[in-house]
C-alpha atoms as a PDB file:
ATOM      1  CA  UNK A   1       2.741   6.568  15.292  1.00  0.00           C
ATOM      2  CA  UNK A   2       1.253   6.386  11.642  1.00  0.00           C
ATOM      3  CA  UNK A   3      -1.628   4.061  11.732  1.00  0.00           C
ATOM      4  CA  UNK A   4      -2.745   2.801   7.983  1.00  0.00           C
ATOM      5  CA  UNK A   5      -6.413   1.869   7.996  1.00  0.00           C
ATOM      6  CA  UNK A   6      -6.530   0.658   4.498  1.00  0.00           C
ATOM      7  CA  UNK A   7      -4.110  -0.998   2.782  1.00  0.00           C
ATOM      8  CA  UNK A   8      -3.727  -3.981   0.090  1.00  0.00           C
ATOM      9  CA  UNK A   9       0.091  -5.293   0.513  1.00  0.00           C
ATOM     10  CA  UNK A  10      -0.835  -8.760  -0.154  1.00  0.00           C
ATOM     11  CA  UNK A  11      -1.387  -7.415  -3.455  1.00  0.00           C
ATOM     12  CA  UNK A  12       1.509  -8.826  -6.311  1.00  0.00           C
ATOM     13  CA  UNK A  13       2.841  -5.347  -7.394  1.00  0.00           C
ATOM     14  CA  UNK A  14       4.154  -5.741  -3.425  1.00  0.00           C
ATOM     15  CA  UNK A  15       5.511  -9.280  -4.524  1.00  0.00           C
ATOM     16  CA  UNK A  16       9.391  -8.082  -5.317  1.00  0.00           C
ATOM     17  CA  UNK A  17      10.119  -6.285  -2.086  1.00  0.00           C
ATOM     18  CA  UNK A  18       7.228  -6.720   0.814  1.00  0.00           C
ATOM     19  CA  UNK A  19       9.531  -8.283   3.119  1.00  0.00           C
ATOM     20  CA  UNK A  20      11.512  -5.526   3.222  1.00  0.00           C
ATOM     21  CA  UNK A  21       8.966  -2.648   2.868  1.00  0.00           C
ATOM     22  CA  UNK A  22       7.092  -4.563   5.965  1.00  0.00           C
ATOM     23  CA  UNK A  23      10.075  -5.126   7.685  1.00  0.00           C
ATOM     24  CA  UNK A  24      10.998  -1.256   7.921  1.00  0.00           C
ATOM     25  CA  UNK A  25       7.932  -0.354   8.789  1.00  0.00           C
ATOM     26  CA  UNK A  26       8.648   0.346  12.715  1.00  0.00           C
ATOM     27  CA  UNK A  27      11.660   1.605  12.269  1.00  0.00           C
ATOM     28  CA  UNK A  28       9.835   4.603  10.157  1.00  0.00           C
ATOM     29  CA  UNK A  29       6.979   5.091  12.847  1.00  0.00           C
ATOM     30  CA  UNK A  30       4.377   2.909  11.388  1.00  0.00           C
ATOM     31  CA  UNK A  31       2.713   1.220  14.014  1.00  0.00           C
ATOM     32  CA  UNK A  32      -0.375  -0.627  12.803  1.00  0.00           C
ATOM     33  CA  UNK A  33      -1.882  -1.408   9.745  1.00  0.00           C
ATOM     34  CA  UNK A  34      -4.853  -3.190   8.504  1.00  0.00           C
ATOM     35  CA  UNK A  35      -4.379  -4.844   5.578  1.00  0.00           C
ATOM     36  CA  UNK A  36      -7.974  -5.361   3.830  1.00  0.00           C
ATOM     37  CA  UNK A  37      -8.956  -8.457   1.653  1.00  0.00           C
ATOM     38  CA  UNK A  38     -10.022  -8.599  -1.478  1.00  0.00           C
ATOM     39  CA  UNK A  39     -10.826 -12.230  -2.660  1.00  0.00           C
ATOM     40  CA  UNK A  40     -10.406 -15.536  -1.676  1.00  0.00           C
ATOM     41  CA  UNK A  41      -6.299 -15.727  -2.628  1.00  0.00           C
ATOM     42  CA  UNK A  42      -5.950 -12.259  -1.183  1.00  0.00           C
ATOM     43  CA  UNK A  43      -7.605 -13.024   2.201  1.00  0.00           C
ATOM     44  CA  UNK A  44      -5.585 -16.080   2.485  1.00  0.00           C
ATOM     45  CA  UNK A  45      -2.317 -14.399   1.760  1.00  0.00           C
ATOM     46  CA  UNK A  46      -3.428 -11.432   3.951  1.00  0.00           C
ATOM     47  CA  UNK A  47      -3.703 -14.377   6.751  1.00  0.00           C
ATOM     48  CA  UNK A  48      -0.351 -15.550   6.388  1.00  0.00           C
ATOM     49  CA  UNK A  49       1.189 -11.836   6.672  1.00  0.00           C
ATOM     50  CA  UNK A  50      -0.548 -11.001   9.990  1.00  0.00           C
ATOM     51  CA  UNK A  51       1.114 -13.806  11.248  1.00  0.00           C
ATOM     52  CA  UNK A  52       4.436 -12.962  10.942  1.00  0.00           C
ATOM     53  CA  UNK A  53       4.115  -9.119  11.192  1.00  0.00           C
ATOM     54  CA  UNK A  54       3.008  -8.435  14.875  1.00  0.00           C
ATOM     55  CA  UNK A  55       1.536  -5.025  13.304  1.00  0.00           C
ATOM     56  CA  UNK A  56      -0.690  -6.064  10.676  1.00  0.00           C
ATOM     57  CA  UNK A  57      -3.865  -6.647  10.884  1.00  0.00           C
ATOM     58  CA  UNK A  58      -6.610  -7.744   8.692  1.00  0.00           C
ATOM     59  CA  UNK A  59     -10.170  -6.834   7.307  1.00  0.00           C
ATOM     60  CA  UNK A  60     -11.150 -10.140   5.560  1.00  0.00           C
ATOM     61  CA  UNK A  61     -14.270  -9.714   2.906  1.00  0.00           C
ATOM     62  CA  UNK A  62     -14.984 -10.076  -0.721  1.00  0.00           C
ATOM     63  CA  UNK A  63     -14.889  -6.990  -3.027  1.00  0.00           C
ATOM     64  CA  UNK A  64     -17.592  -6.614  -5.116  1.00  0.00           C
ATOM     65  CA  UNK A  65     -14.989  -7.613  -8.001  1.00  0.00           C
ATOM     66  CA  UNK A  66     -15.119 -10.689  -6.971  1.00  0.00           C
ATOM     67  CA  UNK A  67     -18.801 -11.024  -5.744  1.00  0.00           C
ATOM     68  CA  UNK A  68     -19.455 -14.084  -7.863  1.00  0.00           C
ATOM     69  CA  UNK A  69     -17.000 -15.769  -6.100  1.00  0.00           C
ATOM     70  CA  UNK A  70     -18.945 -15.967  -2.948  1.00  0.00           C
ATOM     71  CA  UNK A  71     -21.239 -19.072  -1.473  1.00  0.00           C
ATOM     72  CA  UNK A  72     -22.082 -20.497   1.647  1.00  0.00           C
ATOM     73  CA  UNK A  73     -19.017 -22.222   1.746  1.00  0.00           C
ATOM     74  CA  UNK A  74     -17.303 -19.365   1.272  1.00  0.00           C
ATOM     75  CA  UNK A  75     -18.992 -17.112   3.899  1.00  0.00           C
ATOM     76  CA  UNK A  76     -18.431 -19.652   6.544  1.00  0.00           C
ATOM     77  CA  UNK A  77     -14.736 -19.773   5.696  1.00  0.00           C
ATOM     78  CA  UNK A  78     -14.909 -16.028   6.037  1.00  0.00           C
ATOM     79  CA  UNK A  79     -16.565 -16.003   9.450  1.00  0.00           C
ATOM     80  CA  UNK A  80     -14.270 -18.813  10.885  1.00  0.00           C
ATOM     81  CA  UNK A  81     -11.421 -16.367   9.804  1.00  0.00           C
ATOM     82  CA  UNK A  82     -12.759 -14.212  12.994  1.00  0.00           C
ATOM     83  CA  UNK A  83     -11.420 -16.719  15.341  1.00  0.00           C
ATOM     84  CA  UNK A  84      -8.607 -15.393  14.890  1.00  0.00           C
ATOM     85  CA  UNK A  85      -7.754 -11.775  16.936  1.00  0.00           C
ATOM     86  CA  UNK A  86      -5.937  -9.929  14.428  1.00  0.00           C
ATOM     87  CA  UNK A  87      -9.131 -10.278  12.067  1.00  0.00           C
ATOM     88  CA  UNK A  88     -10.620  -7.076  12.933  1.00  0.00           C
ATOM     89  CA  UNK A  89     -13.072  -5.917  10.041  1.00  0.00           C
ATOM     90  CA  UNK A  90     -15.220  -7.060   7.131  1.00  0.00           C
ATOM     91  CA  UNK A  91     -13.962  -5.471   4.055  1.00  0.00           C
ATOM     92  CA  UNK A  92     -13.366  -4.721   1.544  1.00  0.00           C
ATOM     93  CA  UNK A  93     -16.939  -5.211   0.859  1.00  0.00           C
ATOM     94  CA  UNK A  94     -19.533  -2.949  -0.854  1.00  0.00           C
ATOM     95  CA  UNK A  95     -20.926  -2.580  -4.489  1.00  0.00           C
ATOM     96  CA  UNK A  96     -18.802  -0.917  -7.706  1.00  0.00           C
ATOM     97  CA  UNK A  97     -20.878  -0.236 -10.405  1.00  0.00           C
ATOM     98  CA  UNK A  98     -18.550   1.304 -13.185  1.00  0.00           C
ATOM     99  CA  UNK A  99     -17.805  -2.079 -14.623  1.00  0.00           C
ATOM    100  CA  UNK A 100     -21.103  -4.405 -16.172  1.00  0.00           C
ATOM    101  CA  UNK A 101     -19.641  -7.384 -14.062  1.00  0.00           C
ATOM    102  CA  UNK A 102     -20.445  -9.129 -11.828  1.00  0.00           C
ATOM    103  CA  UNK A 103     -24.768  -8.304 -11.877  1.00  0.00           C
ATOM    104  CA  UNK A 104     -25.112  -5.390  -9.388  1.00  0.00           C
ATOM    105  CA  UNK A 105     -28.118  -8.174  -8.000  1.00  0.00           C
ATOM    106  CA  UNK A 106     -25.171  -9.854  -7.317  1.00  0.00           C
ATOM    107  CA  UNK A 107     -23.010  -7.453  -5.996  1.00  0.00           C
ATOM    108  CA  UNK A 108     -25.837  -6.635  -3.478  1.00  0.00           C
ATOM    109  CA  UNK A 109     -26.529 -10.427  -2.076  1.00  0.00           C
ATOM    110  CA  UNK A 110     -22.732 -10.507  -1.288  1.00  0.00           C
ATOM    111  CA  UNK A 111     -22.441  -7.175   0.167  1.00  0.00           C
ATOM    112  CA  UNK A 112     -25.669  -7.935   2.503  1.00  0.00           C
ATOM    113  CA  UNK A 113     -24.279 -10.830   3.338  1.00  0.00           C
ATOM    114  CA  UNK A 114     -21.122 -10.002   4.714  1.00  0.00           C
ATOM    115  CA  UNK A 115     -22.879  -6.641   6.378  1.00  0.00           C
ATOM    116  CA  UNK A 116     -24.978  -9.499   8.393  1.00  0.00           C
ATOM    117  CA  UNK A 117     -21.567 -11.257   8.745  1.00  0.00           C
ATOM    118  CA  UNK A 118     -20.261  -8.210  10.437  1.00  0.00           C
ATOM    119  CA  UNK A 119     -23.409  -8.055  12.809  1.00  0.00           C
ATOM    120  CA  UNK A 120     -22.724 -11.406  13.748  1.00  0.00           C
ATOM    121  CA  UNK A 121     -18.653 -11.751  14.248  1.00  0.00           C
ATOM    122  CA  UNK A 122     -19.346  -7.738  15.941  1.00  0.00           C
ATOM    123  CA  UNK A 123     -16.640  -6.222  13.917  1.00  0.00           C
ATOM    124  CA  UNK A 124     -16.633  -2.970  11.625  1.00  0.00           C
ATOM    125  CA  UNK A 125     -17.037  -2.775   7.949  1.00  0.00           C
ATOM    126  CA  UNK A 126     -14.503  -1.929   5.441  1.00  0.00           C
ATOM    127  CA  UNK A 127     -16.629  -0.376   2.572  1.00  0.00           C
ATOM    128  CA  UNK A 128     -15.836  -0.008  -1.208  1.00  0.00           C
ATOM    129  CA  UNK A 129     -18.429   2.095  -3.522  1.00  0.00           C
ATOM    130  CA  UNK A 130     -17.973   3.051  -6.831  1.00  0.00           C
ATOM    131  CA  UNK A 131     -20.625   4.588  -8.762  1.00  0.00           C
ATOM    132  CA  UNK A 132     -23.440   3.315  -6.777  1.00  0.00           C
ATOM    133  CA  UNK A 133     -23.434   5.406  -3.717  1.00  0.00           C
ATOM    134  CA  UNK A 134     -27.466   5.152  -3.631  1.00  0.00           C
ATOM    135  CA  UNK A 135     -27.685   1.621  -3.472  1.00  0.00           C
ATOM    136  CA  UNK A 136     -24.908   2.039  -0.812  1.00  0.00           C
ATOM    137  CA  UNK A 137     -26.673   4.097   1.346  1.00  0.00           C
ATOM    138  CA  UNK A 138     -30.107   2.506   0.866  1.00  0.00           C
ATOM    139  CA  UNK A 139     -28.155  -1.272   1.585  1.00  0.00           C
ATOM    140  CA  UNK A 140     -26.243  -0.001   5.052  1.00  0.00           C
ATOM    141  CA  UNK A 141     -29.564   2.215   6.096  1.00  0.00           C
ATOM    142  CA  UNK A 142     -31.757  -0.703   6.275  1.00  0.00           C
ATOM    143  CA  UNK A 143     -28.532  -2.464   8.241  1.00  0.00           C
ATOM    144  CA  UNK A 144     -27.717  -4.795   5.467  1.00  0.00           C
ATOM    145  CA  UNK A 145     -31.439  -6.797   5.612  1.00  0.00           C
ATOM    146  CA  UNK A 146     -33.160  -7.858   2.656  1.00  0.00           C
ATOM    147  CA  UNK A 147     -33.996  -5.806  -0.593  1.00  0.00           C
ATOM    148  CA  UNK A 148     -37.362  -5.840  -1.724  1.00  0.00           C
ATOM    149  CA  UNK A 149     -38.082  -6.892  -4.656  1.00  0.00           C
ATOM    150  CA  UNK A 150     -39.006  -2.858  -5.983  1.00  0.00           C
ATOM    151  CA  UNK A 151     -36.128  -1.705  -5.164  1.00  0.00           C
ATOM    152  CA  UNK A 152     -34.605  -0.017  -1.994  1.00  0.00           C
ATOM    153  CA  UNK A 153     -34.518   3.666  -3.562  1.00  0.00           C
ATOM    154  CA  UNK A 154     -38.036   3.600  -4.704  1.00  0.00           C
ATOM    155  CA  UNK A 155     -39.065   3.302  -1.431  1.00  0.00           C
ATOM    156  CA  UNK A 156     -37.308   6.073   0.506  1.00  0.00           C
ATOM    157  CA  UNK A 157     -38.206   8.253  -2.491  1.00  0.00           C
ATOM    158  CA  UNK A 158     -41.586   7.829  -1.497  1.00  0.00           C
ATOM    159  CA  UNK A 159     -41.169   8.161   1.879  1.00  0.00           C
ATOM    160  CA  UNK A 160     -38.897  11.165   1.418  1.00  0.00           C
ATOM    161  CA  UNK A 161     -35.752  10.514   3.026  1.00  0.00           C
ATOM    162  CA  UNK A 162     -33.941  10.861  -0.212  1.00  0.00           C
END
């Protein structure tokens, strides 16, 4: 059985032929996928396909693309997602620093956020990084708590775990 851990099919280049891509799926030995979310339309849309494909799955999050888009109100609507059983991840969360937008301060309150969302709901992350692998690494070794205000890096430079 082929199990794909990471894929976007709610995405619109899939918009022509998903059904029938989906639909052959088990016939060609692939038994389980986890489709991960994006933003707020692709979560939503990723929602509707796990409920008519009994082997999809979904990681609901927002990509650091889309940081900006992310509040309290959404958050909540992201954690009552989890009531459902086929939501089995966060993701795809994380920080991509090759583009100037959104504010990598930004990028880091939503990707903390939704790291403490995953330590609440007790589900795995699903974790984008692009160009910012320090920050990364700094954000998920403190468990997704807090930055200080110097910065996370300076820090564990000075203590020497970098």
């Amino acid at each position: 059985m082929i199990f794909d851990s990471h894929a976007h099919y709610d995405d619109e280049a899939f918009d022509a032929d998903r059904e029938a891509l989906l639909d052959s799926f088990p016939a060609n030995g692939i038994g389980c996928v986890v489709n991960a979310g994006a933003s707020f339309a692709s979560n939503k849309k990723t929602m509707e396909l796990i409920s008519r494909y009994p082997f999809l799955y979904a990681a609901v999050g927002i990509h650091p693309e889309h940081a900006d888009a992310l509040d309290d109100k959404g958050l909540e609507w992201l954690r009552e997602q989890f009531s459902n059983p086929k939501v089995v991840a966060v993701g795809e969360i994380g920080l991509d620093y090759y583009w100037d937008e959104p504010d990598r301060e930004i990028q880091k309150k939503a990707f903390i956020s939704q790291l403490a969302l995953a330590r609440e709901v007790k589900r795995p992350v699903v974790i984008h990084s692009r160009d910012a692998c320090l920050d990364t690494l700094d954000i998920m070794r403190e468990g997704g708590q807090r930055l200080p205000e110097s910065g996370m890096h300076d820090r564990n430079r000075r203590r020497g775990n970098l």
